[in-house]
Protein backbone atom coordinates (compact mmCIF):
# COMPACT_ATOMS: atom_id res chain seq x y z
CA UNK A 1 0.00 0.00 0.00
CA UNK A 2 1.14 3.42 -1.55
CA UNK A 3 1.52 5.58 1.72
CA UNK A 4 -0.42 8.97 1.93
CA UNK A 5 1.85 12.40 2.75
CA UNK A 6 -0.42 15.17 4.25
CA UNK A 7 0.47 18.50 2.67
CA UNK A 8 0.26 21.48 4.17
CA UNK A 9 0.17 20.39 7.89
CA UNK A 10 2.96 21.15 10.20
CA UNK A 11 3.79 19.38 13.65
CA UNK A 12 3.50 21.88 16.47
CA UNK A 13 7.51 23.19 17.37
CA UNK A 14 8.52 22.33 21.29
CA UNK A 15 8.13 26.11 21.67
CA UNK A 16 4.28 26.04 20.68
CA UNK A 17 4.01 22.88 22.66
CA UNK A 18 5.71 24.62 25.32
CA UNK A 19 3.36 27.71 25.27
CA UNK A 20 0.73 25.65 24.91
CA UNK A 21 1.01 23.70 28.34
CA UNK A 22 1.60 26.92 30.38
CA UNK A 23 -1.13 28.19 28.95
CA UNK A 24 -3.00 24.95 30.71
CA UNK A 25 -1.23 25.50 33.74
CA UNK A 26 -2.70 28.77 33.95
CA UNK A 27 -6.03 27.83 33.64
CA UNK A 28 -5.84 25.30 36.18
CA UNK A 29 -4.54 27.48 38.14
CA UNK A 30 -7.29 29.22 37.90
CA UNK A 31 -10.13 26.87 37.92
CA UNK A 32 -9.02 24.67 40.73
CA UNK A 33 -9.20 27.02 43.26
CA UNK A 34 -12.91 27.93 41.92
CA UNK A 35 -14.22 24.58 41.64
CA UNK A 36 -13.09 23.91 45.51
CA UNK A 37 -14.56 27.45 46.59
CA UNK A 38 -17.96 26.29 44.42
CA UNK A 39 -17.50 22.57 46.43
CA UNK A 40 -17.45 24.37 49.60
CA UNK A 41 -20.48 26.81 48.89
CA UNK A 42 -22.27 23.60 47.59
CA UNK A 43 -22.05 21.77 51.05
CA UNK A 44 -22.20 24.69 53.11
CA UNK A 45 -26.05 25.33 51.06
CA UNK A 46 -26.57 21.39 52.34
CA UNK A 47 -25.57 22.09 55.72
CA UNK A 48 -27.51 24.87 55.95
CA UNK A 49 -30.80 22.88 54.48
CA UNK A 50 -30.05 20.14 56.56
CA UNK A 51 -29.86 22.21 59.75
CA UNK A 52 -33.06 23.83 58.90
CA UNK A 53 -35.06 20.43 58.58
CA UNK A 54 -33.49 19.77 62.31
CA UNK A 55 -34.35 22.88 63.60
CA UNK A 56 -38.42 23.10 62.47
CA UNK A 57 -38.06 19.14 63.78
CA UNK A 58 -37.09 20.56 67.11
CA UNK A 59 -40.13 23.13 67.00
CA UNK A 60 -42.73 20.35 65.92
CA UNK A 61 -40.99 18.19 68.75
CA UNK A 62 -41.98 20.89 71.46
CA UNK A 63 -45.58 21.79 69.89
CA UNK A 64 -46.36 18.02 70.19
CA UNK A 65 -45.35 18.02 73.83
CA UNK A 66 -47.18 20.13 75.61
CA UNK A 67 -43.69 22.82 74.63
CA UNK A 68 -41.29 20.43 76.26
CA UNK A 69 -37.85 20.69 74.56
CA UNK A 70 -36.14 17.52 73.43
CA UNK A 71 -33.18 16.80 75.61
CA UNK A 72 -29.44 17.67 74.21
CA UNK A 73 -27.77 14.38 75.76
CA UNK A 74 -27.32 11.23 73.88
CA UNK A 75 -27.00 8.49 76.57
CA UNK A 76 -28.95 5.40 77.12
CA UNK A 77 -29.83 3.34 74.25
CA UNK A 78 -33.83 4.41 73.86
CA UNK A 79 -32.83 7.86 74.33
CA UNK A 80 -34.56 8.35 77.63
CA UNK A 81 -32.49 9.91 80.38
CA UNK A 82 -33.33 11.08 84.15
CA UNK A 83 -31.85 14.66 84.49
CA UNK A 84 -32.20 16.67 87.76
CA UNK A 85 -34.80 19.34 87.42
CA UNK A 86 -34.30 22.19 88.01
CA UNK A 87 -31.01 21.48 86.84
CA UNK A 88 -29.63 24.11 89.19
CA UNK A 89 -30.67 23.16 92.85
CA UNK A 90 -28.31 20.06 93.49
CA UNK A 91 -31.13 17.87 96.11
CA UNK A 92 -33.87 18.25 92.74
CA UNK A 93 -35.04 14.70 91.58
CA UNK A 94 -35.10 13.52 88.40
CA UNK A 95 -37.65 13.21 85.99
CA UNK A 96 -36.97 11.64 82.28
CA UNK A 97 -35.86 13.71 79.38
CA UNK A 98 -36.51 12.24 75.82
CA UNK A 99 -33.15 13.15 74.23
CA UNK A 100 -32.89 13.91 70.32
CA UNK A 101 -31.01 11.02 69.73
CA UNK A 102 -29.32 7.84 71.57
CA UNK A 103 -25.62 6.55 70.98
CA UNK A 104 -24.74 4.29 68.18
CA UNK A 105 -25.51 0.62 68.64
CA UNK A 106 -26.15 -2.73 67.67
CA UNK A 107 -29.48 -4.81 66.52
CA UNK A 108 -29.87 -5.39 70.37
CA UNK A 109 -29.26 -1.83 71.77
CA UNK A 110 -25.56 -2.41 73.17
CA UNK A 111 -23.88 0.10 72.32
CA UNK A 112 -21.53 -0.47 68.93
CA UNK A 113 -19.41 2.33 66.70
CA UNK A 114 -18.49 0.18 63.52
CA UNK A 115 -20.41 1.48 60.90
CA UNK A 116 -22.84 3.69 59.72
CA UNK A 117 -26.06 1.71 60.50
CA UNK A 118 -25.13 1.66 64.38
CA UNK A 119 -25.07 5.62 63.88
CA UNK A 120 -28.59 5.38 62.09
CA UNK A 121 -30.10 3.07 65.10
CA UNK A 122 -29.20 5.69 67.74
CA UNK A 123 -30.83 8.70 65.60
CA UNK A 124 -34.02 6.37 64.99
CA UNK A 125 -34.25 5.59 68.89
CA UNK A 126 -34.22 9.95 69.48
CA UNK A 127 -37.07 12.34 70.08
CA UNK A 128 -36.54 14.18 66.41
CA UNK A 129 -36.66 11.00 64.44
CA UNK A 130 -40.61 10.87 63.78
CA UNK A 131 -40.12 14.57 61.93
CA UNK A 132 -36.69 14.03 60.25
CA UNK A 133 -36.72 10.14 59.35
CA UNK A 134 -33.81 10.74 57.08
CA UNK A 135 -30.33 10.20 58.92
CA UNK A 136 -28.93 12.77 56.09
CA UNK A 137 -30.40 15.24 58.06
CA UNK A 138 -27.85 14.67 61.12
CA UNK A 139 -24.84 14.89 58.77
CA UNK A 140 -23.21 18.04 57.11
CA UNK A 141 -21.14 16.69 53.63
CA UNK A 142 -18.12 18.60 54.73
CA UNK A 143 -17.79 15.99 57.80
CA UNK A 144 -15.62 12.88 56.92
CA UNK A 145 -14.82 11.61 60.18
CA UNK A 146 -16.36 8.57 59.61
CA UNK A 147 -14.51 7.41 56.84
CA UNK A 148 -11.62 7.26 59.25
CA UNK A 149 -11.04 5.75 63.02
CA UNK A 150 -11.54 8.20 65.63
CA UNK A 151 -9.08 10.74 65.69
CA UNK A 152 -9.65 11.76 69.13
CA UNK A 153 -8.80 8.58 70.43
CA UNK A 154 -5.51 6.92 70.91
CA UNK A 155 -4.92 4.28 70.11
CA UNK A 156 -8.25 4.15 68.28
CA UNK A 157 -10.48 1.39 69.71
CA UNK A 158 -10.80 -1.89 67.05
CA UNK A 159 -13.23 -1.59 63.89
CA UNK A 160 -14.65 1.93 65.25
CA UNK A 161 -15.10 4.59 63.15
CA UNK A 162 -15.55 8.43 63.40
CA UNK A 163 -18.67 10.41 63.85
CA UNK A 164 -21.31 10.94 61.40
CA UNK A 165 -23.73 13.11 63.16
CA UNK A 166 -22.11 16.60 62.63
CA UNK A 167 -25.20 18.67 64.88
CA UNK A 168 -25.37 18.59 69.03
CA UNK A 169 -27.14 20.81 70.63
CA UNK A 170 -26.10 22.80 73.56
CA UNK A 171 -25.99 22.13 77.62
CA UNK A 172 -28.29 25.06 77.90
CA UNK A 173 -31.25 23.22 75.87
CA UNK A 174 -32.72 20.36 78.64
CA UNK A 175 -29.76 19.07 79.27
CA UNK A 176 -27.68 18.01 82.19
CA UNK A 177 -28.04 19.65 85.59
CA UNK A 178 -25.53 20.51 88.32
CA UNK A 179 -23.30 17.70 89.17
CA UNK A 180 -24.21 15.35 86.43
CA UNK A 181 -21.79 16.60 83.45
CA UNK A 182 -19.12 19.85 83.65
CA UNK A 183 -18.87 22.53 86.11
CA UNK A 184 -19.36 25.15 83.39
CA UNK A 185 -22.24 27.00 84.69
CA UNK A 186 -24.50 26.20 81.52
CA UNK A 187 -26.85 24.27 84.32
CA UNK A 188 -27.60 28.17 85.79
CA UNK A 189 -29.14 28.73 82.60
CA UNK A 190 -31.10 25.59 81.27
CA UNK A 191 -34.55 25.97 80.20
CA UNK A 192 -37.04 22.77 79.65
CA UNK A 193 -39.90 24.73 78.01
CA UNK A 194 -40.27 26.34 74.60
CA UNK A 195 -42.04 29.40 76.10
CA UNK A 196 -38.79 30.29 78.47
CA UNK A 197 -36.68 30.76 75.27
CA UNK A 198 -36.61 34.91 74.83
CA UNK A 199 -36.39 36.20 71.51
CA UNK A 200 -36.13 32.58 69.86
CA UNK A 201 -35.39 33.59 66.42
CA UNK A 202 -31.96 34.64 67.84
CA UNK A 203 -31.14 32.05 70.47
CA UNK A 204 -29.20 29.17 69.20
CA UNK A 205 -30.53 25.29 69.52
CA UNK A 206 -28.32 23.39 67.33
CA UNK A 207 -24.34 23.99 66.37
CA UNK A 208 -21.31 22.27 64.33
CA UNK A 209 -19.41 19.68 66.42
CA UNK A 210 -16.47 17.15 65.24
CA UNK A 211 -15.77 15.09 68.26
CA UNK A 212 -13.48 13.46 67.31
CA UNK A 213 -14.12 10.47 70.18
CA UNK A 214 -16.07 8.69 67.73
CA UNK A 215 -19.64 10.46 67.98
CA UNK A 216 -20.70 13.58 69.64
CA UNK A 217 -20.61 12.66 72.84
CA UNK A 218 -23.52 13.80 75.11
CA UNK A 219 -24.24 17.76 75.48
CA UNK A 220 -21.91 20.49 73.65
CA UNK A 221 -20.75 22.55 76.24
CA UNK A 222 -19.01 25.98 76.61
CA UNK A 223 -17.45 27.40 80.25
CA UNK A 224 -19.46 30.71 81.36
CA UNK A 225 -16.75 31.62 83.41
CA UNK A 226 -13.96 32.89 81.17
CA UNK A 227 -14.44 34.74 77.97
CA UNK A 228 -10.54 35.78 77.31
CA UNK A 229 -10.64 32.65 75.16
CA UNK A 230 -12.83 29.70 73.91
CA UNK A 231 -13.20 27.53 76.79
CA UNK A 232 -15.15 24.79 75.59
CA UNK A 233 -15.80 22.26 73.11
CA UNK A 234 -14.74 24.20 69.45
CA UNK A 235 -17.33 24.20 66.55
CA UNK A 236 -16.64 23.20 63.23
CA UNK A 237 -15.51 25.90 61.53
CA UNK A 238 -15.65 24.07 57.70
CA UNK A 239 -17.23 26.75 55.19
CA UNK A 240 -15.44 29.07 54.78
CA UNK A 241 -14.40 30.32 58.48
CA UNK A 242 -18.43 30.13 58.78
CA UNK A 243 -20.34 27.75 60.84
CA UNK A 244 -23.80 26.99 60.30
CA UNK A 245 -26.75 27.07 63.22
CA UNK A 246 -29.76 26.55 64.22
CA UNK A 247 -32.16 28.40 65.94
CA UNK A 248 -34.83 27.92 68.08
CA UNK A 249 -37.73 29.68 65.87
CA UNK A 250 -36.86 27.19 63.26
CA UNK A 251 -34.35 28.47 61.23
CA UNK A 252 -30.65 28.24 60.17
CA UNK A 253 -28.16 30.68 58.97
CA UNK A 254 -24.33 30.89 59.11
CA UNK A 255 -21.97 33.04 61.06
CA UNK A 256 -18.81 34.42 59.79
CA UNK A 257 -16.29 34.19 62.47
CA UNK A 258 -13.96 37.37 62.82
CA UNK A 259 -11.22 37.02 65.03
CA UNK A 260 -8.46 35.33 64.13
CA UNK A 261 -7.89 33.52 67.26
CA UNK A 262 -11.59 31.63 67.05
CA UNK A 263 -11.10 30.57 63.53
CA UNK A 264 -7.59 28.90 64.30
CA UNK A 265 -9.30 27.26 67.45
CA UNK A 266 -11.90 26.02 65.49
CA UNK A 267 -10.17 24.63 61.93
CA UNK A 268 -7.34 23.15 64.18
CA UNK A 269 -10.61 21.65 67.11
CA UNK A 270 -8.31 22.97 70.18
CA UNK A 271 -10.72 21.66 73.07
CA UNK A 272 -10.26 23.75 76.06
CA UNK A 273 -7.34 26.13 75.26
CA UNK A 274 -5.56 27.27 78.21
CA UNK A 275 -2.58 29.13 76.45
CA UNK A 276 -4.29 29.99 73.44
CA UNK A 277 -5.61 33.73 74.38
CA UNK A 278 -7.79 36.36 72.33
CA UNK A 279 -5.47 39.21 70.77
CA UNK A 280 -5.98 42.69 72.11
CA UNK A 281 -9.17 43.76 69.63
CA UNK A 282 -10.28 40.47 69.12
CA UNK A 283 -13.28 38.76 71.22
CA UNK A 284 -16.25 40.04 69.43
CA UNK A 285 -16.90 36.05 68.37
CA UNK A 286 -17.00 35.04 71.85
CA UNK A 287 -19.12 38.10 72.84
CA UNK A 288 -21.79 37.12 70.17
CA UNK A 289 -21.87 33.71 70.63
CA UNK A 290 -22.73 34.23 74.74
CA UNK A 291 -25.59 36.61 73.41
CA UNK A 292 -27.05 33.72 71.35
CA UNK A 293 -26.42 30.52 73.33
CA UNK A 294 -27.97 31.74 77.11
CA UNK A 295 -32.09 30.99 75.96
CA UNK A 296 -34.03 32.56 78.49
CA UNK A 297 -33.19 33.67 82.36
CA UNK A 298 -30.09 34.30 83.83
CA UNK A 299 -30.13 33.44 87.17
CA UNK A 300 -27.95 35.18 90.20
CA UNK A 301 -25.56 32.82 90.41
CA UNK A 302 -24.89 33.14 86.80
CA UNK A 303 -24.49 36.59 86.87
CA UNK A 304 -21.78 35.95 89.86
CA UNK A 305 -19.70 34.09 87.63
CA UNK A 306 -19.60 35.63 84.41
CA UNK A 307 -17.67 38.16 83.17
CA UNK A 308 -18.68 41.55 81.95
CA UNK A 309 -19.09 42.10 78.43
């Protein structure tokens, strides 16, 4: 076979070639860096959706209940827990608490962390499950700790894996009373009713945790007592230096964080910090968040304790 010659084509020079990649090196350049800002919008819109479903499940919860709030702990397997009311007088009995949901666990209710479906059981066996029925609700895209052991603990205990549930809600919101869980003053303001939240389109029910102990463990909690840092368990902090949260009216909506110093605490989860301080200037986070946690009354001995702000 004769072969055939093209005529009149040329074969790019290693100069063109040359040009030719940098010129797709600069476009990458430039798209990568958009398509992970558009991947992080996109799951921060989820989140936000997601925390919206939980929050109007948390309002058809109380209307259902005679405006009894769904408890914030996640112990015992049917959700159920006996909680010292009023959480702030230490010789107060008990009386059960639904909670929102119950730790993960096994076909027989013993508690079990190896895969997703033990995760599902324990959000089936809480108070919000009837409204949500979709364990997609509890999880925010951005959260891969469950692909993973738990970071938290070491050494990691066999087969378990990270947490799934990305939303807790606060100490403040039914949960544990003095002497049960931390000395951090959040029993001085707990409330049990819907009607003792105050302004509830601005007081915040449900936040962005990544315990890293293989679930969220029980109540998220913050110290009252010290605002020159954040003493407490950090949020996530994954869109954007925003976290999403929900409210008590229903809603969700992000906050941008500001300072420096809260941001760093929360992309790096520093639980507790005592050396890491706010900068001279900085604090406004902490300030805002205080404003939007405490739901209702702020008793005496609450007062006593906290700083001025």
């Amino acid at each position: 076979m004769r072969e055939r010659k093209l005529r009149g084509v040329s074969a790019f020079t290693l100069i063109e070639l040359l040009v030719v990649i940098a010129i797709i090196g600069m476009l990458l350049a430039v798209l990568i860096p958009a398509l992970q800002y558009a991947k992080v919008q996109a799951t921060a819109v989820i989140c936000l959706a997601n925390l919206n479903g939980m929050s109007k499940a948390f309002v058809l919860y109380s209307e259902d209940n005679s405006g009894d709030l769904v408890g914030s702990g996640t112990a015992q397997w049917n959700a159920w827990q006996n909680q010292r009311r009023p959480a702030w007088d230490a010789s107060a009995p008990r009386v059960p608490v639904k909670n929102f949901v119950a730790f993960p666990q096994d076909e027989n209710h013993n508690f079990r962390n190896i895969r997703l479906e033990d995760k599902i059981r324990g959000f089936q066996q809480g108070g919000l499950w009837p409204y949500t029925e979709n364990h997609k609700l509890y999880h925010c895209p951005s959260d891969k700790r469950h692909l993973s052991p738990p970071a938290g603990l070491n050494p990691p205990p066999p087969n378990e894996i990270g947490g799934y549930r990305t939303y807790s809600i606060g100490c403040v919101v039914n949960g544990y009373g003095i002497g049960d869980g931390w000395a951090t003053g959040e029993y001085y303001a707990l409330i049990t009713k819907m009607g003792e939240f105050r302004t509830p389109g601005q007081k915040i029910v449900f936040v962005e945790e990544q315990d890293g102990q293989g679930y969220n463990i029980n109540t998220w909690n913050i110290y009252l007592d010290d605002f020159s840092t954040w003493k407490g368990d950090p949020l996530a902090c994954t869109h954007n230096e925003r976290s999403t949260m929900g409210y008590a009216d229903g809603h969700a909506e992000k906050r941008h964080w500001v300072d420096e110093t809260t941001v760093y605490l929360f992309e790096n989860q520093v639980k507790w910090p005592h050396s890491v301080r706010y900068k001279p200037g900085e604090g406004e986070d902490i300030r805002w968040f205080i404003q939007h946690y405490l739901p209702g009354e702020i008793r005496p001995e609450l007062r006593a304790m906290m700083p001025s702000f």
